[in-house]
PDB file of N, CA and C in Angstrom:
ATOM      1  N   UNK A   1      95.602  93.305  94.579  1.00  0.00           N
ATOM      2  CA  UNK A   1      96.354  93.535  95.792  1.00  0.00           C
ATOM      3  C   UNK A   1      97.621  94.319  95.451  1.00  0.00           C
ATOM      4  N   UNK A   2      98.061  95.047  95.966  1.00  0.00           N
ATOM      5  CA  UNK A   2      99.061  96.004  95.735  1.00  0.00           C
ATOM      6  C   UNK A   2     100.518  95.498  96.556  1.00  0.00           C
ATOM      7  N   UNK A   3     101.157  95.349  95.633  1.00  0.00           N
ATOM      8  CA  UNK A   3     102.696  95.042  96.285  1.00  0.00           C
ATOM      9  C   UNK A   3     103.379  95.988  96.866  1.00  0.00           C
ATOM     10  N   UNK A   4     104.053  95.547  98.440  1.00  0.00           N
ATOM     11  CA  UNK A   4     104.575  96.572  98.879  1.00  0.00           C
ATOM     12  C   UNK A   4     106.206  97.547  98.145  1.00  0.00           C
ATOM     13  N   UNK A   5     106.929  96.314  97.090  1.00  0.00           N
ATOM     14  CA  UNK A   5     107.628  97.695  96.225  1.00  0.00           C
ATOM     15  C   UNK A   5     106.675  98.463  95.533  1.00  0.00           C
ATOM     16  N   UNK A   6     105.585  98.668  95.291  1.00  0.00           N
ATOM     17  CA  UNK A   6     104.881  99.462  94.578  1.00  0.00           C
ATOM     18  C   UNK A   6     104.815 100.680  95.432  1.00  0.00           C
ATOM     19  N   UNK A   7     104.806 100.808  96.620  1.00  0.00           N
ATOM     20  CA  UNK A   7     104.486 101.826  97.320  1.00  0.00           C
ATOM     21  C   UNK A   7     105.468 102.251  98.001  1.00  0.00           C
ATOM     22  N   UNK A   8     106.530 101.615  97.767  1.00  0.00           N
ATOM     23  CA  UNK A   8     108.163 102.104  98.478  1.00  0.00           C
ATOM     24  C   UNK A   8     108.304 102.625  97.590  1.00  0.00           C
ATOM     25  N   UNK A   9     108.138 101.798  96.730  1.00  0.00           N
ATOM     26  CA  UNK A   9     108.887 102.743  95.181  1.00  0.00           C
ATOM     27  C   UNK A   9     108.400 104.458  95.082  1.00  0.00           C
ATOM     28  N   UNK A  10     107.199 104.131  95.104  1.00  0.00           N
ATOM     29  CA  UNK A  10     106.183 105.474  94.507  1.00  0.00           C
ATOM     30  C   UNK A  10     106.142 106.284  95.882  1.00  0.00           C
ATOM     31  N   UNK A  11     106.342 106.378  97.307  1.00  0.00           N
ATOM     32  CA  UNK A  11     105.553 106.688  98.092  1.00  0.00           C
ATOM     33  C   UNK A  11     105.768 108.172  98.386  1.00  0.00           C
ATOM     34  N   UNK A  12     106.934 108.984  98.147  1.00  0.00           N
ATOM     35  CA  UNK A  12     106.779 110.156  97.802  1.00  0.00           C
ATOM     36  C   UNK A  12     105.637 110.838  97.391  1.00  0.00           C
ATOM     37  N   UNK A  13     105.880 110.366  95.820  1.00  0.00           N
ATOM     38  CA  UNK A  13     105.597 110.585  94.406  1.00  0.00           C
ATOM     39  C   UNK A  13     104.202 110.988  95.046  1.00  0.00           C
ATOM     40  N   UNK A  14     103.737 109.784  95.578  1.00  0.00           N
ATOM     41  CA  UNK A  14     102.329 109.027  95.871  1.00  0.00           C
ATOM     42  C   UNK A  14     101.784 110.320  96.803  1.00  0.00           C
ATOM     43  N   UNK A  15     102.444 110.511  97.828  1.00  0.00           N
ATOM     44  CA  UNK A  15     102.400 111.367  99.590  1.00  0.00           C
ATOM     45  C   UNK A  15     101.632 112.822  98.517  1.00  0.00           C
ATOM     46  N   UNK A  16     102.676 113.364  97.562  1.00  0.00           N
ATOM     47  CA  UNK A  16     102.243 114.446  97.229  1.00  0.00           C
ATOM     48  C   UNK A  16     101.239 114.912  96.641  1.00  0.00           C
ATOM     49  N   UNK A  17     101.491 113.619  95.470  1.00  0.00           N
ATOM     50  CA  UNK A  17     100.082 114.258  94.630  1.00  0.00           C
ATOM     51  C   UNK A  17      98.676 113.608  95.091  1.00  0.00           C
ATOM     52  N   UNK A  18      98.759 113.242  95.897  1.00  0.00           N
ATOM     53  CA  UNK A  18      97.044 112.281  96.326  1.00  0.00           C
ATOM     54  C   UNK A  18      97.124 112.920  97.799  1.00  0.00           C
ATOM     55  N   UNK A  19      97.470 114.026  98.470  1.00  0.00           N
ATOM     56  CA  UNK A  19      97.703 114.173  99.860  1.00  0.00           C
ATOM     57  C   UNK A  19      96.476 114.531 100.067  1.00  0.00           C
ATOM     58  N   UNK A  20      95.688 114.180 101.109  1.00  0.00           N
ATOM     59  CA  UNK A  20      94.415 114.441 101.305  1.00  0.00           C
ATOM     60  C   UNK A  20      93.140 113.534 100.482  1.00  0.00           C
ATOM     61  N   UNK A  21      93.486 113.079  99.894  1.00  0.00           N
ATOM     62  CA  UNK A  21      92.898 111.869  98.972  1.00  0.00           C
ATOM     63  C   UNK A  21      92.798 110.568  98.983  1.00  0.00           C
ATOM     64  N   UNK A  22      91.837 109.586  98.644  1.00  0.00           N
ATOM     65  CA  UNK A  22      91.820 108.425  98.381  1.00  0.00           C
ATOM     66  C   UNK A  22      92.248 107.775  97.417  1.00  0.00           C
ATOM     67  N   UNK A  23      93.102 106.771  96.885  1.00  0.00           N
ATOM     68  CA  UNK A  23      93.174 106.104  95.253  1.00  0.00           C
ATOM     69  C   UNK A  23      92.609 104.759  95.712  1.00  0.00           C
ATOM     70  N   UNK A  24      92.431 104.130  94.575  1.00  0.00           N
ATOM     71  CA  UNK A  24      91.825 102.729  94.317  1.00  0.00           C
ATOM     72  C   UNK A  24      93.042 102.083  93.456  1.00  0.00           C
ATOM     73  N   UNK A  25      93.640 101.139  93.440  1.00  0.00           N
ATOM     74  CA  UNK A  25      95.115 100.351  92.666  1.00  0.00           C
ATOM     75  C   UNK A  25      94.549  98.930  92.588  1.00  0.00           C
ATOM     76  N   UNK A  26      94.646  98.565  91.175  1.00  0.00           N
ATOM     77  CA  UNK A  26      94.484  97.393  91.042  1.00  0.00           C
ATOM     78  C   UNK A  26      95.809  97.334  90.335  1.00  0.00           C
ATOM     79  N   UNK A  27      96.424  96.170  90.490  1.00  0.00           N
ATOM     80  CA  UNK A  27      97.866  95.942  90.280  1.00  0.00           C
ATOM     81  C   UNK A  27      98.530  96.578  89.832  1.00  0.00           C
ATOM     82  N   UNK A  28      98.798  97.177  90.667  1.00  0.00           N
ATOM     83  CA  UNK A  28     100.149  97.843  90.879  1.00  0.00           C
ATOM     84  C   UNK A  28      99.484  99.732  89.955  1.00  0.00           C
ATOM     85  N   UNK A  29      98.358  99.802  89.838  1.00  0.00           N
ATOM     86  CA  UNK A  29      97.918 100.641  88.684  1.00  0.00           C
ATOM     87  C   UNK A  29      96.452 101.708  89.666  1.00  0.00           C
ATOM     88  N   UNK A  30      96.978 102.888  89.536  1.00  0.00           N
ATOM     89  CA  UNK A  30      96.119 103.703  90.139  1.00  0.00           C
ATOM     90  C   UNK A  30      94.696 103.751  89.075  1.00  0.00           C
ATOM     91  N   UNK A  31      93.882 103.553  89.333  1.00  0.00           N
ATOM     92  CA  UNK A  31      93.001 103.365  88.716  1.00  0.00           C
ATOM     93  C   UNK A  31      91.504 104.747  89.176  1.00  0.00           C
ATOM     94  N   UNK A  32      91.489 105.222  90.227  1.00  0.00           N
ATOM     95  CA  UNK A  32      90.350 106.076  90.341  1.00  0.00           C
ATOM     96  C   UNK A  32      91.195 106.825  91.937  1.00  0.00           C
ATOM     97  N   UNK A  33      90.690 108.091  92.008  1.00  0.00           N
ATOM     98  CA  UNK A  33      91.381 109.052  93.014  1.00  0.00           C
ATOM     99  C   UNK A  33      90.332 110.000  93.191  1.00  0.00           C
ATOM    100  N   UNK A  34      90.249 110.594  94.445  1.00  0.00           N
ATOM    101  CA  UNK A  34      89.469 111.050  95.075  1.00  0.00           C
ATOM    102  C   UNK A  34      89.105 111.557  96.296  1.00  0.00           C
ATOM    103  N   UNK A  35      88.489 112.576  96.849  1.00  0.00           N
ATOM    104  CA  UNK A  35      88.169 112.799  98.319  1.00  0.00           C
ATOM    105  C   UNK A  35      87.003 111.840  99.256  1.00  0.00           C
ATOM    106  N   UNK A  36      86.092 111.922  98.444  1.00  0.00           N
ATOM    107  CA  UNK A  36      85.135 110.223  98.721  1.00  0.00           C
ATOM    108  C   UNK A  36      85.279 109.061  98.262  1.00  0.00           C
ATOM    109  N   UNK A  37      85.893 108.262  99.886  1.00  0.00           N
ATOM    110  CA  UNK A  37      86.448 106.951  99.334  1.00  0.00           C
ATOM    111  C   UNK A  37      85.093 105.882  98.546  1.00  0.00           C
ATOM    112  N   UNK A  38      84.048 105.810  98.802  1.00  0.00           N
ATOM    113  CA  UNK A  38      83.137 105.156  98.370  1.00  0.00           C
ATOM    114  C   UNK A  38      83.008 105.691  96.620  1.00  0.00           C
ATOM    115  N   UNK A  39      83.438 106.999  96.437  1.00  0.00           N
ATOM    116  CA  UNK A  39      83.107 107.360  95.222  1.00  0.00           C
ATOM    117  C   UNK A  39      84.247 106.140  94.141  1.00  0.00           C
ATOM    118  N   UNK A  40      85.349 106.862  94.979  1.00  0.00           N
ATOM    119  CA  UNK A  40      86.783 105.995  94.161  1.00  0.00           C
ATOM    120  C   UNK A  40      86.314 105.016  94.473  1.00  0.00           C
ATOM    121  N   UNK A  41      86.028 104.108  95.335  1.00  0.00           N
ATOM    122  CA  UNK A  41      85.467 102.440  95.091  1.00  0.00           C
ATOM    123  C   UNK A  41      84.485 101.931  93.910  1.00  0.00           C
ATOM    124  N   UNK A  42      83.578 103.099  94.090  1.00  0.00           N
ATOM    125  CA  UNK A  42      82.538 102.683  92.800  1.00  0.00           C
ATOM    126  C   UNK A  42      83.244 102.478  91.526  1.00  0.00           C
ATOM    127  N   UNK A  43      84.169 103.715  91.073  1.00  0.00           N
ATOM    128  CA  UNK A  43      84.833 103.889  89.693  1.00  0.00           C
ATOM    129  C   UNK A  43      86.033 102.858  89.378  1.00  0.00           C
ATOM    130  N   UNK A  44      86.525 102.618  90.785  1.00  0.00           N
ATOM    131  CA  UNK A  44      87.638 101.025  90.203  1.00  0.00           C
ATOM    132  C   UNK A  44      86.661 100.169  89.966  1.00  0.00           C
ATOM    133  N   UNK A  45      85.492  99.665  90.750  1.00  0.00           N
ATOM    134  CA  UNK A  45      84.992  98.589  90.638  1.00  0.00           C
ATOM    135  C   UNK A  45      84.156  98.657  88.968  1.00  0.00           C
ATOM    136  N   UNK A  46      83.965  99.808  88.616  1.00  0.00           N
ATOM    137  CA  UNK A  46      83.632  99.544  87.563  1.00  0.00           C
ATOM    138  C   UNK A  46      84.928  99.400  86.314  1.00  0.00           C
ATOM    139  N   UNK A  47      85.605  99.524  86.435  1.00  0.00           N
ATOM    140  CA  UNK A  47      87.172  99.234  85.528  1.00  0.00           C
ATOM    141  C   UNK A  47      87.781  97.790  86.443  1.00  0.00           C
ATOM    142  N   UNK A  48      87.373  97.261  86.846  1.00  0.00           N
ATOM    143  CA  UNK A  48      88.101  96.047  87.133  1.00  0.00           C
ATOM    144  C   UNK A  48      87.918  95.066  86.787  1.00  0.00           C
ATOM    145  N   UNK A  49      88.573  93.703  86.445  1.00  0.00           N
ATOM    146  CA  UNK A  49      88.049  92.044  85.973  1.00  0.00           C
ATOM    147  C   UNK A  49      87.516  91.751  87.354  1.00  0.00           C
ATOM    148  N   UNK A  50      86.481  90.810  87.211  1.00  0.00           N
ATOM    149  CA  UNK A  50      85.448  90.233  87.812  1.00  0.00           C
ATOM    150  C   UNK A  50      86.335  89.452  89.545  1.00  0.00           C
ATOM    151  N   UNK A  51      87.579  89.074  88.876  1.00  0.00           N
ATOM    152  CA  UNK A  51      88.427  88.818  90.152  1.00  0.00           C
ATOM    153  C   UNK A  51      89.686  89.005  90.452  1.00  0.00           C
ATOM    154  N   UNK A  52      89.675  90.381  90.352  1.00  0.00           N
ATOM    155  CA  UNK A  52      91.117  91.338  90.768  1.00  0.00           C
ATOM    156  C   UNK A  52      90.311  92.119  92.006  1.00  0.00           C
ATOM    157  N   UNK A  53      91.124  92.007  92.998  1.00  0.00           N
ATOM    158  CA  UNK A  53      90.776  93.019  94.157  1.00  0.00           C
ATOM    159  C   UNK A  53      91.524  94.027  94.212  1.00  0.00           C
ATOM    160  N   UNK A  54      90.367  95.220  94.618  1.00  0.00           N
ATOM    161  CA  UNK A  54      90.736  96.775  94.706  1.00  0.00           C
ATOM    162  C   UNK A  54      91.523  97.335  96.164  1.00  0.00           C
ATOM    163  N   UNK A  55      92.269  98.261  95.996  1.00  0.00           N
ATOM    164  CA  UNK A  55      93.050  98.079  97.156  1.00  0.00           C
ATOM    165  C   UNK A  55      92.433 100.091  97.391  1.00  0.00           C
ATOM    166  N   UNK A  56      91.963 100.316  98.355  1.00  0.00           N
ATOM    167  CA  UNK A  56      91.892 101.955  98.805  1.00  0.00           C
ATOM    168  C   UNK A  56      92.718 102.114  99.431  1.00  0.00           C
ATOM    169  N   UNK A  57      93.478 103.482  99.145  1.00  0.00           N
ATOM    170  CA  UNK A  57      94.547 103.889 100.486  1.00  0.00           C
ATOM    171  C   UNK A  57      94.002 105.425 100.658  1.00  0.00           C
ATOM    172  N   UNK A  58      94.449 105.527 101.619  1.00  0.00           N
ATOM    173  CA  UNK A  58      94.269 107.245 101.685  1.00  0.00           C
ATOM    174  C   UNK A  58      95.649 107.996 102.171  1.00  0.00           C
ATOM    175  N   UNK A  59      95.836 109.115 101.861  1.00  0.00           N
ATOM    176  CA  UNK A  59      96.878 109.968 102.116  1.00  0.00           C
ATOM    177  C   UNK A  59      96.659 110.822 102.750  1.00  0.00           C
ATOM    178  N   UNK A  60      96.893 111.419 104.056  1.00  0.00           N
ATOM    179  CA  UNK A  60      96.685 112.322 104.726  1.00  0.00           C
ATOM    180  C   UNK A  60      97.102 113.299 104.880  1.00  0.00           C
ATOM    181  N   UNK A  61      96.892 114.430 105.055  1.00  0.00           N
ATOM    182  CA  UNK A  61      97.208 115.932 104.897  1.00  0.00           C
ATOM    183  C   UNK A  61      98.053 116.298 105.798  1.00  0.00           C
ATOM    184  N   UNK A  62      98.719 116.837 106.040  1.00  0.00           N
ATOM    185  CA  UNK A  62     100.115 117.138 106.605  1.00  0.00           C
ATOM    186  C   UNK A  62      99.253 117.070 108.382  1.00  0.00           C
ATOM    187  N   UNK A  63      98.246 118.063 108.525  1.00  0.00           N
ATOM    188  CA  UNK A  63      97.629 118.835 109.668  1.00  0.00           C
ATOM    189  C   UNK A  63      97.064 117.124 110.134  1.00  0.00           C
ATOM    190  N   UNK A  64      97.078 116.210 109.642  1.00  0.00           N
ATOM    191  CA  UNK A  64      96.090 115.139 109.959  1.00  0.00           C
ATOM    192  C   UNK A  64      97.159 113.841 111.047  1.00  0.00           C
ATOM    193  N   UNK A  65      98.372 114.534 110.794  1.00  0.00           N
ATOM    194  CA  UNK A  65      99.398 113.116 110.750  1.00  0.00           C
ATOM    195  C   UNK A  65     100.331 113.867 112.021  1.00  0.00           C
ATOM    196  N   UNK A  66     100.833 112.785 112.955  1.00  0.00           N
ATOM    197  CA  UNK A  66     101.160 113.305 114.117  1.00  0.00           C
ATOM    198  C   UNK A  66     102.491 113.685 113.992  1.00  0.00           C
ATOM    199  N   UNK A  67     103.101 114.226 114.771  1.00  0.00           N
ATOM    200  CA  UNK A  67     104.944 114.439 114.282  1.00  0.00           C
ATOM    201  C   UNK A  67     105.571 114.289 116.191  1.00  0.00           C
ATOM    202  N   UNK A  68     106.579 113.312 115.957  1.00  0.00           N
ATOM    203  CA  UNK A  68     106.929 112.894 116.998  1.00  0.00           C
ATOM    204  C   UNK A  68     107.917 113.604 117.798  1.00  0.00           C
ATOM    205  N   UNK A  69     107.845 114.038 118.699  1.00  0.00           N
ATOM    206  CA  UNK A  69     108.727 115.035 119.585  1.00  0.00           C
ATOM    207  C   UNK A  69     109.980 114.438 119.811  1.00  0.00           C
TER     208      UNK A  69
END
């Protein structure tokens, strides 16, 4: 599960380089990234202990995200 300072902290960082992308984070630790979220699910789940849960986020591309008038 991913802590929310993990993603205050990083969320820039995070916005830019994964924009348009999926990651997979198992604590606190980017672990697999990608445009197919099922792909990045497969590749954490294969790097993970048997009971750590995988967290997907996605980042959206500038054109995807609304901007408020």
């Amino acid at each position: 599960m991913i802590k929310k300072h993990f993603l205050l902290k990083h969320k820039n960082l995070l916005r830019k380089k994964y924009q348009g992308r999926y990651i997979a984070v198992i604590d606190d630790k980017i672990v697999s990234s990608g445009k197919d979220r099922l792909r990045v699910y497969r590749e954490a789940s294969k790097k993970a202990p048997p009971n750590k849960k995988i967290s997907i986020l996605y980042f959206p591309l500038k054109k995807e995200t609304l901007s408020a008038l």
